[in-house]
PDB file of N, CA and C in Angstrom:
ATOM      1  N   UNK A   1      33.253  35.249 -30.241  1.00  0.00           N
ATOM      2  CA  UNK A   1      33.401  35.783 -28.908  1.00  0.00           C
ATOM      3  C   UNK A   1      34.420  36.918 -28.937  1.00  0.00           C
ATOM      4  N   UNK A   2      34.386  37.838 -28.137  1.00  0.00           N
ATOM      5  CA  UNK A   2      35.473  38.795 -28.200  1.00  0.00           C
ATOM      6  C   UNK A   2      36.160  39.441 -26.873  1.00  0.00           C
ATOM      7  N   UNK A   3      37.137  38.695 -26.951  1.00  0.00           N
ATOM      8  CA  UNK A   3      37.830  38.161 -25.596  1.00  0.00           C
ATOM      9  C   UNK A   3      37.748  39.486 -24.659  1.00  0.00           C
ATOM     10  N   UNK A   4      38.243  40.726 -25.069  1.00  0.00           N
ATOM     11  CA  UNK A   4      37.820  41.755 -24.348  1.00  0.00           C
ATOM     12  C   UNK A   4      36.724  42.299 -23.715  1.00  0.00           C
ATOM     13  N   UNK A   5      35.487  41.885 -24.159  1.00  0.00           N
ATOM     14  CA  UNK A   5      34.448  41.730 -23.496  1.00  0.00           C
ATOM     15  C   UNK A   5      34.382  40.642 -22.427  1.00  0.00           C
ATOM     16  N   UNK A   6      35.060  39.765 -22.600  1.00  0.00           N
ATOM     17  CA  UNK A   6      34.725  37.994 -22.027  1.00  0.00           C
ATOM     18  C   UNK A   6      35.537  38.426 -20.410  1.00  0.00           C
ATOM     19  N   UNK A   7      36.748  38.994 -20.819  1.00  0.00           N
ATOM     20  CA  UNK A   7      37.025  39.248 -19.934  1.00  0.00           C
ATOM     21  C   UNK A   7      37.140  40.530 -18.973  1.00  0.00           C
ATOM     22  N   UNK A   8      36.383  41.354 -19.476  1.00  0.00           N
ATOM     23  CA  UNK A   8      35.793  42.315 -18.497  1.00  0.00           C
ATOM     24  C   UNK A   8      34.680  42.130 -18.057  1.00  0.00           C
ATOM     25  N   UNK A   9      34.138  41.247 -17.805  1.00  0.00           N
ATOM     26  CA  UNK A   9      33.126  40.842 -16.890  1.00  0.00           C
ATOM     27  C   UNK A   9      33.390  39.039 -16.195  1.00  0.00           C
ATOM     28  N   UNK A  10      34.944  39.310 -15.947  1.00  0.00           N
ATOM     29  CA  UNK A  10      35.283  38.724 -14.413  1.00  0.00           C
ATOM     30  C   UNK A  10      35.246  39.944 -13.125  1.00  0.00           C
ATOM     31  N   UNK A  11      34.584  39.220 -12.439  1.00  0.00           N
ATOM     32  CA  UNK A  11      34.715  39.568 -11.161  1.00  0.00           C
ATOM     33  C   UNK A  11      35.913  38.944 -10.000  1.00  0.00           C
ATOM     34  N   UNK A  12      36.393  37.914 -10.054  1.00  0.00           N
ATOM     35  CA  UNK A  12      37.254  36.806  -9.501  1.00  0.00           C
ATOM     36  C   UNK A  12      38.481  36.367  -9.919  1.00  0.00           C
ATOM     37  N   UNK A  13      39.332  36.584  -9.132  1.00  0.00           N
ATOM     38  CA  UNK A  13      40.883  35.998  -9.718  1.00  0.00           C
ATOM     39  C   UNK A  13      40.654  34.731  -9.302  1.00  0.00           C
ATOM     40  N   UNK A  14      40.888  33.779 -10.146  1.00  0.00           N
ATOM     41  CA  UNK A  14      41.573  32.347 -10.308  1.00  0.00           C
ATOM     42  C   UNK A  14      40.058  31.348 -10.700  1.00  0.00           C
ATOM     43  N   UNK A  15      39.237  32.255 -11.243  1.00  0.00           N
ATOM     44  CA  UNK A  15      37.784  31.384 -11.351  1.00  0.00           C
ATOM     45  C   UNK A  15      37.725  31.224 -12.697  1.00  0.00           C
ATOM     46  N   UNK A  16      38.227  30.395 -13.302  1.00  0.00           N
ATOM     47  CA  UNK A  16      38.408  30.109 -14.377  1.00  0.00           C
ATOM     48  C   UNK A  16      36.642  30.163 -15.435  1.00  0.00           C
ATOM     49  N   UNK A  17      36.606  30.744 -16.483  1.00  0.00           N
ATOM     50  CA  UNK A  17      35.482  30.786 -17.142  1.00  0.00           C
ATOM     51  C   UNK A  17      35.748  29.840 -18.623  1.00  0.00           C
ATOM     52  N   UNK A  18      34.964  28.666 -18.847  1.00  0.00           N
ATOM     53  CA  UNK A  18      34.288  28.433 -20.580  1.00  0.00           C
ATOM     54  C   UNK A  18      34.519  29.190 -21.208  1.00  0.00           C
ATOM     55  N   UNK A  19      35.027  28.855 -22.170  1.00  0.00           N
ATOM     56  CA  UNK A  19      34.845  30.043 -23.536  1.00  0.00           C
ATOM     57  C   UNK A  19      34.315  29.454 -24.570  1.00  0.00           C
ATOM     58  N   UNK A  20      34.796  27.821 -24.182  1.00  0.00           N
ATOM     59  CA  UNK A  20      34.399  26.949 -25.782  1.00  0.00           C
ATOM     60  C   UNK A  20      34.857  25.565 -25.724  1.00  0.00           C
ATOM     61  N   UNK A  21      34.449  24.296 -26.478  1.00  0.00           N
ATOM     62  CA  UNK A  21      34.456  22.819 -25.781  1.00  0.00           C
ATOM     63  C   UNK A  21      34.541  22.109 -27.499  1.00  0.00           C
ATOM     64  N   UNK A  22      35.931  22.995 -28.611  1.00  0.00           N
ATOM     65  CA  UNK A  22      36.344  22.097 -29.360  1.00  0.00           C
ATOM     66  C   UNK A  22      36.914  20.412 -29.217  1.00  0.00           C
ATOM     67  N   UNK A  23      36.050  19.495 -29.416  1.00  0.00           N
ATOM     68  CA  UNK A  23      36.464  18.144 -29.596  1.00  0.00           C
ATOM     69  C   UNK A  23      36.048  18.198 -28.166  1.00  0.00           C
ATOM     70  N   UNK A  24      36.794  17.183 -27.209  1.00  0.00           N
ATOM     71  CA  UNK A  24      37.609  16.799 -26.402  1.00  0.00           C
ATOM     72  C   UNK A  24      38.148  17.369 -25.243  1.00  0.00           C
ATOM     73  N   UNK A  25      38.457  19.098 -25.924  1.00  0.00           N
ATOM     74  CA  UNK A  25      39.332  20.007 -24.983  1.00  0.00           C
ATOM     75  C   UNK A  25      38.158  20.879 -24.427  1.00  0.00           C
ATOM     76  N   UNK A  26      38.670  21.529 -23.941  1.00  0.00           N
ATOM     77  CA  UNK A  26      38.684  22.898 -23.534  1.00  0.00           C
ATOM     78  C   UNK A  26      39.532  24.730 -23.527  1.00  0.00           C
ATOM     79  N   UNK A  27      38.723  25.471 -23.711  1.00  0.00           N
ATOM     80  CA  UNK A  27      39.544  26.780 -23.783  1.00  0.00           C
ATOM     81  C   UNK A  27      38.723  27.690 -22.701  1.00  0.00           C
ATOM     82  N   UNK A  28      39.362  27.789 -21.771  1.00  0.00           N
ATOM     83  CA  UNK A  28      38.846  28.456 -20.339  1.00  0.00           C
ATOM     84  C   UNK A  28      39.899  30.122 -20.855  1.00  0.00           C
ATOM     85  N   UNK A  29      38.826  30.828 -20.139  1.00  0.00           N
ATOM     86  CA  UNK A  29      39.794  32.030 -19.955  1.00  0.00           C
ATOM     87  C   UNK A  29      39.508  32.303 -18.282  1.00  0.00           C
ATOM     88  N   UNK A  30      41.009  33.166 -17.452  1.00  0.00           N
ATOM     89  CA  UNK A  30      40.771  33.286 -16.313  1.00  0.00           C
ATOM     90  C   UNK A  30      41.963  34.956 -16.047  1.00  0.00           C
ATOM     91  N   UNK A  31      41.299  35.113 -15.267  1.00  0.00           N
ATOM     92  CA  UNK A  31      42.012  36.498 -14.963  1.00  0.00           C
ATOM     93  C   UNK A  31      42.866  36.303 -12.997  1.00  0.00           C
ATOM     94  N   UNK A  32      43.848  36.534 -13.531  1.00  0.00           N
ATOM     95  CA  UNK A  32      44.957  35.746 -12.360  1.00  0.00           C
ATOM     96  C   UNK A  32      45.677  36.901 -11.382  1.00  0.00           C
ATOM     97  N   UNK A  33      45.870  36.755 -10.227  1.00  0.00           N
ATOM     98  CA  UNK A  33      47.413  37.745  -9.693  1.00  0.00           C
ATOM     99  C   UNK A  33      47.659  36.519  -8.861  1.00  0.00           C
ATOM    100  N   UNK A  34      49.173  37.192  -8.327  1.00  0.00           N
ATOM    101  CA  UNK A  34      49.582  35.968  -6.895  1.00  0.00           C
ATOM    102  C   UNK A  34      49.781  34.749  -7.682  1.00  0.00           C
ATOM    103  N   UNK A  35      50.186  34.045  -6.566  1.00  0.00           N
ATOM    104  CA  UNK A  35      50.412  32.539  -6.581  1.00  0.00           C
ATOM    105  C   UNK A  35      49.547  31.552  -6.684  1.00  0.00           C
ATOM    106  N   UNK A  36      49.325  30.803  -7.924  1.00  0.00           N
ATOM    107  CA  UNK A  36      47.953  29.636  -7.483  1.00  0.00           C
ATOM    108  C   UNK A  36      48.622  28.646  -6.669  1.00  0.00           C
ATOM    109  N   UNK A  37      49.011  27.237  -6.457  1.00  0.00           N
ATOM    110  CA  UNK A  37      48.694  26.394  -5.595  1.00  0.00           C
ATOM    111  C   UNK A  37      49.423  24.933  -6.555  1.00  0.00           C
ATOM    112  N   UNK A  38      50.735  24.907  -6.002  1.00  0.00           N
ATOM    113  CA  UNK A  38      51.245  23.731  -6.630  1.00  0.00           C
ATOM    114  C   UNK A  38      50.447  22.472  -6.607  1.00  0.00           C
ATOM    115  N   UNK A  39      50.565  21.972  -8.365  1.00  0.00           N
ATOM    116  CA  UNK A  39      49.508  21.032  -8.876  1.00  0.00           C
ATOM    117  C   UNK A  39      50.247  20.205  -9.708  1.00  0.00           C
ATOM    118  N   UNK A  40      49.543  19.166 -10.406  1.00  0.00           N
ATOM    119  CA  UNK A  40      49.687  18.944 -11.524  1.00  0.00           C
ATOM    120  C   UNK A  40      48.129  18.075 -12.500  1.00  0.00           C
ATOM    121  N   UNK A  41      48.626  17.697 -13.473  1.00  0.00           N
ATOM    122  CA  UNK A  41      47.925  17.130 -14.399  1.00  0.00           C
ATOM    123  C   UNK A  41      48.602  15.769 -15.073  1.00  0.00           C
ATOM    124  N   UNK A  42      48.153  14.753 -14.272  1.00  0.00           N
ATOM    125  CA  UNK A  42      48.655  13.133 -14.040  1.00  0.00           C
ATOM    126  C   UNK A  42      48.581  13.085 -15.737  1.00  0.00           C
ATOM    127  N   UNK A  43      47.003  13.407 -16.203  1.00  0.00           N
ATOM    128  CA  UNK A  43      46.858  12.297 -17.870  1.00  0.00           C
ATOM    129  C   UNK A  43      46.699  13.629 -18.327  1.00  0.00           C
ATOM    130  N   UNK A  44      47.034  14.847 -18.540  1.00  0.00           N
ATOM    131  CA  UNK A  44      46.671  15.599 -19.361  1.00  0.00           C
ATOM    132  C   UNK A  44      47.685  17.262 -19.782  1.00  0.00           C
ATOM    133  N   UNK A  45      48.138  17.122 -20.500  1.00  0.00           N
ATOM    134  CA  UNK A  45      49.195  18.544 -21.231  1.00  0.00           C
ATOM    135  C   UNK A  45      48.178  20.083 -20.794  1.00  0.00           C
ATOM    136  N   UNK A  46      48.797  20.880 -20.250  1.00  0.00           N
ATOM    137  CA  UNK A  46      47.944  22.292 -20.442  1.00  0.00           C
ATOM    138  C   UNK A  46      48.684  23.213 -20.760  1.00  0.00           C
ATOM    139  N   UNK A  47      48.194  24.168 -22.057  1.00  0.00           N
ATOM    140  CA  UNK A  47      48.312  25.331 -22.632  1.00  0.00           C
ATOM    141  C   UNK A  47      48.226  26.226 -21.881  1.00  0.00           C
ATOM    142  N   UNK A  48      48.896  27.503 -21.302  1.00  0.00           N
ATOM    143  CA  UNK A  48      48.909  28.760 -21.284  1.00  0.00           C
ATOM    144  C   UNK A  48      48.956  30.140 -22.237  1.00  0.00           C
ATOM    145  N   UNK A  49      48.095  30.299 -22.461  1.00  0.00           N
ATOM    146  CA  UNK A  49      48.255  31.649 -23.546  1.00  0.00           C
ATOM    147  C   UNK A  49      48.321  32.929 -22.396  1.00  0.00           C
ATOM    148  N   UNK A  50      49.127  33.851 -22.630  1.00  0.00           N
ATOM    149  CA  UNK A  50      49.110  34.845 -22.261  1.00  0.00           C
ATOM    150  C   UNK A  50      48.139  36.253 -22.964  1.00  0.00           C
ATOM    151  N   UNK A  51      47.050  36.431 -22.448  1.00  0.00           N
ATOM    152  CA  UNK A  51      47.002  37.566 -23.347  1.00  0.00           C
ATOM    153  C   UNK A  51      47.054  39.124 -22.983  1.00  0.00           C
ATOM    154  N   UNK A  52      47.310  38.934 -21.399  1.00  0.00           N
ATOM    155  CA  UNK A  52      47.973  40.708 -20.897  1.00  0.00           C
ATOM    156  C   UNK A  52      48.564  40.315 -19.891  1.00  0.00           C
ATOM    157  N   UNK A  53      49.506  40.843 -19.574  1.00  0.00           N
ATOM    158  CA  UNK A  53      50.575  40.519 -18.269  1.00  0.00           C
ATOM    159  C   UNK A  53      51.300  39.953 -18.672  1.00  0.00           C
ATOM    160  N   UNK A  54      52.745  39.079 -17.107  1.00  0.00           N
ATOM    161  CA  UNK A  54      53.211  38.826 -17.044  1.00  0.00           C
ATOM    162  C   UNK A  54      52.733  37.783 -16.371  1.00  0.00           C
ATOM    163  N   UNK A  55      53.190  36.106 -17.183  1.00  0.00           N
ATOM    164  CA  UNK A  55      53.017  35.185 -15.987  1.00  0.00           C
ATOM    165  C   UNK A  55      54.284  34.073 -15.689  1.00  0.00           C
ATOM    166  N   UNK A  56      54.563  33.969 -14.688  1.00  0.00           N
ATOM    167  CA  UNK A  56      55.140  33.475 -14.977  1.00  0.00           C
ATOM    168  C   UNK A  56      54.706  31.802 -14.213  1.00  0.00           C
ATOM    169  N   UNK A  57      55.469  30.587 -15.402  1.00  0.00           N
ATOM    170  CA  UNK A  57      54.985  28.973 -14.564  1.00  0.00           C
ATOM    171  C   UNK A  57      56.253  28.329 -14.241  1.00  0.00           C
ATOM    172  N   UNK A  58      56.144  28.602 -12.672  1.00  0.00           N
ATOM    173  CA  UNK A  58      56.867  27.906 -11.985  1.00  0.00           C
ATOM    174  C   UNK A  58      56.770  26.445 -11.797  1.00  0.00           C
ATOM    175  N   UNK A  59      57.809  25.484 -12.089  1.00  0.00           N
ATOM    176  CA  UNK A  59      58.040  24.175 -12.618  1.00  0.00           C
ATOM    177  C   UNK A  59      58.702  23.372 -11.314  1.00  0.00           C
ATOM    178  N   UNK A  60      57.955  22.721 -10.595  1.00  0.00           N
ATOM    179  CA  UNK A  60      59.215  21.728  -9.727  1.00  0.00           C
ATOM    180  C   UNK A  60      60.442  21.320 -10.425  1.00  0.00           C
ATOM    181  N   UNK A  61      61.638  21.556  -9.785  1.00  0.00           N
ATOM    182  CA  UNK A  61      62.476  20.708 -10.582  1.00  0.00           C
ATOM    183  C   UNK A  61      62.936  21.146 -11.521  1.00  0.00           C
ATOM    184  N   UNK A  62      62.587  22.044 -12.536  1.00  0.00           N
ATOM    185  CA  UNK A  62      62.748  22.451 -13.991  1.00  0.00           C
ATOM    186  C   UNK A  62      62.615  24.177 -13.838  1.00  0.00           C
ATOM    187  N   UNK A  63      63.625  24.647 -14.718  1.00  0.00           N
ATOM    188  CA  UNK A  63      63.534  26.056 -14.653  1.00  0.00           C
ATOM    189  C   UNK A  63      62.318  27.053 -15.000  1.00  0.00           C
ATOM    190  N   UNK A  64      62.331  28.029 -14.320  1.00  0.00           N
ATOM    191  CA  UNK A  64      60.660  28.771 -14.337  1.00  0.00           C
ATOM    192  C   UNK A  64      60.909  29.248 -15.631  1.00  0.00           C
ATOM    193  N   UNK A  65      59.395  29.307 -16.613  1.00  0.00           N
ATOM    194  CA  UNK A  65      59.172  30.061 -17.550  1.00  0.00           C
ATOM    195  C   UNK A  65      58.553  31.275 -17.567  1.00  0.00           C
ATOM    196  N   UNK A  66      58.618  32.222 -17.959  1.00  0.00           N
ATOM    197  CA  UNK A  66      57.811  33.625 -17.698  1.00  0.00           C
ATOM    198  C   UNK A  66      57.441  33.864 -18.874  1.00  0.00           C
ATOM    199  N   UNK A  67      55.932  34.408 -19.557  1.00  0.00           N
ATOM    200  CA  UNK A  67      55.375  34.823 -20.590  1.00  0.00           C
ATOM    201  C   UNK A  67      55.038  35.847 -20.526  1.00  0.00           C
ATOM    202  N   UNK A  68      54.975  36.754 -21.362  1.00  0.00           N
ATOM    203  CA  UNK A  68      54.943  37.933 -21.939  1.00  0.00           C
ATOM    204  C   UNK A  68      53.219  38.506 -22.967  1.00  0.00           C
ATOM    205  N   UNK A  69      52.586  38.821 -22.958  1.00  0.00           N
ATOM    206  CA  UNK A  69      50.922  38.797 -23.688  1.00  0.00           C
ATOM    207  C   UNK A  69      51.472  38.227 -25.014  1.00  0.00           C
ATOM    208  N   UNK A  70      50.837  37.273 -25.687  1.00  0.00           N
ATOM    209  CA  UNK A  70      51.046  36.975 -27.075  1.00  0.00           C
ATOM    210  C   UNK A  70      51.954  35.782 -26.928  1.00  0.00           C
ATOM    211  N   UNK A  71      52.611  35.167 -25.724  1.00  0.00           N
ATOM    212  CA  UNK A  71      53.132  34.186 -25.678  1.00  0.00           C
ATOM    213  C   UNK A  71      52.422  33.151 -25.160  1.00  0.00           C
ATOM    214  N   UNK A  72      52.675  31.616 -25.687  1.00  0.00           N
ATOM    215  CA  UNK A  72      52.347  30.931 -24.558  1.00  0.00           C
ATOM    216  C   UNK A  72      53.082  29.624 -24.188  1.00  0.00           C
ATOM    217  N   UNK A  73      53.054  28.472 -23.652  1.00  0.00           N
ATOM    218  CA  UNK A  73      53.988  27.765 -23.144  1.00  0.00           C
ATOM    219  C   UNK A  73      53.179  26.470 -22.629  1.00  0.00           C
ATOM    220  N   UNK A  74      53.371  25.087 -22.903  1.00  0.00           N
ATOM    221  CA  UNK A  74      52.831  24.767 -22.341  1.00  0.00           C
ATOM    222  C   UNK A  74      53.374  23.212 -21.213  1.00  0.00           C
ATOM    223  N   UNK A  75      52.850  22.388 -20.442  1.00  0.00           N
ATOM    224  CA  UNK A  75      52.831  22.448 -19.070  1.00  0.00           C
ATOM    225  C   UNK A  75      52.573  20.997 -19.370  1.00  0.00           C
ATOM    226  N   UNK A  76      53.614  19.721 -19.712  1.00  0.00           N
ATOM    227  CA  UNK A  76      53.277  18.560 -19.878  1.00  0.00           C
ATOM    228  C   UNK A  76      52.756  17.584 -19.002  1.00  0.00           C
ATOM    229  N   UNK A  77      51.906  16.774 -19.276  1.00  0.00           N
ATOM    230  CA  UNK A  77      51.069  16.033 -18.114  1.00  0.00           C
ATOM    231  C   UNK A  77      52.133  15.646 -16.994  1.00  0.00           C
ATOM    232  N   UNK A  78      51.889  15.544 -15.887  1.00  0.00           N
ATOM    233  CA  UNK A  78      52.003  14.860 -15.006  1.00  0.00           C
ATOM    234  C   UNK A  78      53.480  16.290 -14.102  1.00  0.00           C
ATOM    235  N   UNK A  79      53.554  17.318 -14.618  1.00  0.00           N
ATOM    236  CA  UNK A  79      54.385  17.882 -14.387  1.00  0.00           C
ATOM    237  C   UNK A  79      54.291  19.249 -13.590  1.00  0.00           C
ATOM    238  N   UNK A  80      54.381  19.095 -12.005  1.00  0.00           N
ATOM    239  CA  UNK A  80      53.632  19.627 -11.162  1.00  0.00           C
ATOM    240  C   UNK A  80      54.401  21.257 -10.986  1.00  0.00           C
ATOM    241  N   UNK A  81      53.475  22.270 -11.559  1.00  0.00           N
ATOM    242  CA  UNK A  81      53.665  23.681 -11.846  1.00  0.00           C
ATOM    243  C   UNK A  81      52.749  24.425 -10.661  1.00  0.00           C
ATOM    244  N   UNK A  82      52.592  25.635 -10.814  1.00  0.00           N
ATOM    245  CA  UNK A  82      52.300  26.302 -10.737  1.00  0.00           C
ATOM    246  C   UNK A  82      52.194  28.000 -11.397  1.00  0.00           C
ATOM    247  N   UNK A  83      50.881  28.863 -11.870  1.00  0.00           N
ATOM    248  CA  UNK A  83      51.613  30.005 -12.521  1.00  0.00           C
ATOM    249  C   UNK A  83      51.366  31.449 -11.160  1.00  0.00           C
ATOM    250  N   UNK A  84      52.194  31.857 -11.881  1.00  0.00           N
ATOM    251  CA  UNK A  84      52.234  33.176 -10.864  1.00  0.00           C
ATOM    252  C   UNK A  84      52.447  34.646 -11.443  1.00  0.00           C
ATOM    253  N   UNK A  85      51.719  35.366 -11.100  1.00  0.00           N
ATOM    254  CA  UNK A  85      51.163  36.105 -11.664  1.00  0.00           C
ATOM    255  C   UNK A  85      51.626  37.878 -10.691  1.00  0.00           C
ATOM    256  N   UNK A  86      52.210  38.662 -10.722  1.00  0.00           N
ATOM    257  CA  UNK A  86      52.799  39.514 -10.095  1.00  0.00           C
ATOM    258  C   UNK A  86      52.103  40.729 -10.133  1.00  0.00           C
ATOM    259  N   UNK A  87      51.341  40.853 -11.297  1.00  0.00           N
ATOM    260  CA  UNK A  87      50.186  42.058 -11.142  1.00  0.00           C
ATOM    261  C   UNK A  87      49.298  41.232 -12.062  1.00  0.00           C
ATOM    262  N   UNK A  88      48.135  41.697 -12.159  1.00  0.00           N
ATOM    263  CA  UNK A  88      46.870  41.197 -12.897  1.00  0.00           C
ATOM    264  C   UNK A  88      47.182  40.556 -14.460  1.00  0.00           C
ATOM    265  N   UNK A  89      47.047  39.639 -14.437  1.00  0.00           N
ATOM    266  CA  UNK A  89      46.889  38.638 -15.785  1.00  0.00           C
ATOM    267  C   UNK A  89      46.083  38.404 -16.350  1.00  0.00           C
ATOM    268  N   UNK A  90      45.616  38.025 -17.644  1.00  0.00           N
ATOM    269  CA  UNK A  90      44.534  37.796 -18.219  1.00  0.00           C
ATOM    270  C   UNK A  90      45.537  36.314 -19.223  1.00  0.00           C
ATOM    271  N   UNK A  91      44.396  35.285 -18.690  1.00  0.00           N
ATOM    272  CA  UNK A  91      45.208  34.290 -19.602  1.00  0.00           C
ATOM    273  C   UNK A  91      43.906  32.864 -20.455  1.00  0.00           C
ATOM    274  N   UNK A  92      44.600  32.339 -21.372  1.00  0.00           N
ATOM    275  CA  UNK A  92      43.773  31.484 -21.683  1.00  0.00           C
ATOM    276  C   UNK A  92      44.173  30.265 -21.360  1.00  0.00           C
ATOM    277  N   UNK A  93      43.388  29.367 -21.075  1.00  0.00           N
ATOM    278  CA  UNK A  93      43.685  27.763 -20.826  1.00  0.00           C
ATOM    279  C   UNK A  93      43.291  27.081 -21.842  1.00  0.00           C
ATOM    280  N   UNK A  94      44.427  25.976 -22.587  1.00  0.00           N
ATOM    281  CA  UNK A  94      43.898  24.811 -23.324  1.00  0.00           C
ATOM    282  C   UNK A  94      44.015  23.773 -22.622  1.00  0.00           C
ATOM    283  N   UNK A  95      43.427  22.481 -22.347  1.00  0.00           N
ATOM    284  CA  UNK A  95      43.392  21.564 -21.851  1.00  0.00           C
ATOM    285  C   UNK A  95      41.980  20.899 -21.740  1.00  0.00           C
ATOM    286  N   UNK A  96      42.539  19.224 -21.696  1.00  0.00           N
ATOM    287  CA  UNK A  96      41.169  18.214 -21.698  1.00  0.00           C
ATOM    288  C   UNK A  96      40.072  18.513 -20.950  1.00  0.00           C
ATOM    289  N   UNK A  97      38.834  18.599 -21.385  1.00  0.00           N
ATOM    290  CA  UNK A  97      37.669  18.579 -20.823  1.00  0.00           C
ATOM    291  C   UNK A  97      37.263  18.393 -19.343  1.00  0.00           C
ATOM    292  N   UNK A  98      38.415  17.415 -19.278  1.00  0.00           N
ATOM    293  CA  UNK A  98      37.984  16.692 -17.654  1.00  0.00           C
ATOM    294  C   UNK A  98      38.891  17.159 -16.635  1.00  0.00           C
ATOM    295  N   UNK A  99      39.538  18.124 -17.210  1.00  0.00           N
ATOM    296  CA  UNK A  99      40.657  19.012 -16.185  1.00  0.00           C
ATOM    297  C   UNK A  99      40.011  19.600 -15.569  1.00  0.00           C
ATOM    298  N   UNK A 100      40.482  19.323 -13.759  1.00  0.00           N
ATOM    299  CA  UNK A 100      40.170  20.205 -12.993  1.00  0.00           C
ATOM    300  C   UNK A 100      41.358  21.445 -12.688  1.00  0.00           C
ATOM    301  N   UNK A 101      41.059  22.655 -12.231  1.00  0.00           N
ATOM    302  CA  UNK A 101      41.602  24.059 -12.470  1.00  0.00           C
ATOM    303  C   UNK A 101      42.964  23.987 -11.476  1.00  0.00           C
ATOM    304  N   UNK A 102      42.893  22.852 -10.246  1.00  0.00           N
ATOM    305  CA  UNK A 102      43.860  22.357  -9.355  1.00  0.00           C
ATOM    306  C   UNK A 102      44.597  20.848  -9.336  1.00  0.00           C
ATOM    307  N   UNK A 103      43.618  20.273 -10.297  1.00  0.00           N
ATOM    308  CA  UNK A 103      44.179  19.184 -11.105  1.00  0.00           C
ATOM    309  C   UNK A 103      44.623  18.217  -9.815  1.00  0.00           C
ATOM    310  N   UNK A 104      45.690  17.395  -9.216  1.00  0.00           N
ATOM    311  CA  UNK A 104      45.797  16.597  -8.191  1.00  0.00           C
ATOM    312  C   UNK A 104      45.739  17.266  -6.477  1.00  0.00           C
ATOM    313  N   UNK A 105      45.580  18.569  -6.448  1.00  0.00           N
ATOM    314  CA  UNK A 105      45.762  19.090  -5.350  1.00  0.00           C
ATOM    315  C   UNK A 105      44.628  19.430  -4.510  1.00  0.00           C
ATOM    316  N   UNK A 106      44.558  18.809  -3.474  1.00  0.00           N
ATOM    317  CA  UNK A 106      43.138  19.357  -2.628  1.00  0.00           C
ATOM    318  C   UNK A 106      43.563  20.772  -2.108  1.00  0.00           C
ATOM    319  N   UNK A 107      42.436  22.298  -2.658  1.00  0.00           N
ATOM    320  CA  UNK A 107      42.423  23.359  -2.426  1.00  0.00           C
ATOM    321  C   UNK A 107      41.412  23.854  -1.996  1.00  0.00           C
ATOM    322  N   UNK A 108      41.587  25.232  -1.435  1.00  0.00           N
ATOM    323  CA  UNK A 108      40.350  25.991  -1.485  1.00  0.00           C
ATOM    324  C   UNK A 108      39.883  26.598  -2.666  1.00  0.00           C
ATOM    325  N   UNK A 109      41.214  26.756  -3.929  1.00  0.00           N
ATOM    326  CA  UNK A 109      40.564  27.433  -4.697  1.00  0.00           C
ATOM    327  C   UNK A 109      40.457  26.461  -6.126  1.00  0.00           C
ATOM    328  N   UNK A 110      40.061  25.143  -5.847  1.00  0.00           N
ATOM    329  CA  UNK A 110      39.418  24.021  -7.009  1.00  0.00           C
ATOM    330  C   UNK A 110      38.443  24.553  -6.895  1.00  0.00           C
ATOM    331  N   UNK A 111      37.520  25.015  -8.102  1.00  0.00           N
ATOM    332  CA  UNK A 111      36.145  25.546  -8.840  1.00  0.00           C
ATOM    333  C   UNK A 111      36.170  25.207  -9.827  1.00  0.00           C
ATOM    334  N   UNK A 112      34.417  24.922 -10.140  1.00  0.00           N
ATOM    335  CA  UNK A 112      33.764  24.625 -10.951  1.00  0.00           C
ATOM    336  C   UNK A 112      34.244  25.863 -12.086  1.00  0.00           C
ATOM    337  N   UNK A 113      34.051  25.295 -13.742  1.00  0.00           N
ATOM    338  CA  UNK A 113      34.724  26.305 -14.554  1.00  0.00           C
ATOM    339  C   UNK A 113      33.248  26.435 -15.505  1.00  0.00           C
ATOM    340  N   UNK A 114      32.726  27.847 -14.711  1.00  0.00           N
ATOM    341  CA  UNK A 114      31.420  28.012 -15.766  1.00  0.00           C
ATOM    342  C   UNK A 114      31.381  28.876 -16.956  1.00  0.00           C
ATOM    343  N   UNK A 115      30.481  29.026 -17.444  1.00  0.00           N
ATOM    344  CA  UNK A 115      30.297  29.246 -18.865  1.00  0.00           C
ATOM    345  C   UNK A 115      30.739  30.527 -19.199  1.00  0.00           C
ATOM    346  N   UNK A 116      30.894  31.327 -19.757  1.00  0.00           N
ATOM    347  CA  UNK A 116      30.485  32.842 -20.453  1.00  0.00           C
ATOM    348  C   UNK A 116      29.530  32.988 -20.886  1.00  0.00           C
ATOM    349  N   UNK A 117      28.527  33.826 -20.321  1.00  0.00           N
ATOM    350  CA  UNK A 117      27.414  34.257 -21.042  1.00  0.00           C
ATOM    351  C   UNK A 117      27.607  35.246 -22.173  1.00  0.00           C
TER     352      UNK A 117
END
């Protein structure tokens, strides 16, 4: 796959896309600005890769992390974040299969995470 293609054909901030379904997990890519929607992930750890922008994941409780493209950080279960994104982001998601994109939070913007063609 070649992520620069993958991700120039989002149309949608925060609609997370498939990229690939090693084991167990998942590797979503999603193209971000603004604030998503304080969450968490009860049974499951999630990866942030940065791969353009600035994002930064704001942590209840715990000091904010900010990533840089080429960094990433990640977001231990049950530990209710949020990332935020100040101009356009391009980022990757690792996390379990059965993760939803808002994880315990009823939103408007929980979506289905479809494929890459």
């Amino acid at each position: 796959m070649d992520l620069a293609d993958a991700f120039d054909s989002f149309e949608q901030q925060w609609a997370p896309r498939l990229a690939a379904e090693p084991n167990d997990q998942t590797v979503k890519l999603a193209q971000i600005e603004g604030a998503f929607v304080w969450h968490s992930h009860p049974n499951s750890d999630e990866l942030f890769l940065v791969r353009e922008g600035t994002v930064t994941v704001q942590r209840r409780d715990r000091e904010d992390v900010t990533l840089q493209a080429g960094q990433l950080f990640v977001v231990s279960a049950g530990v209710e974040h949020r990332p935020v994104a100040d101009g356009e982001a391009k980022i990757l998601l690792f996390e379990a299969a059965d993760v939803v994109n808002t994880g315990d939070a009823d939103s408007d913007r929980t979506s289905e995470t479809v494929p890459l063609e």
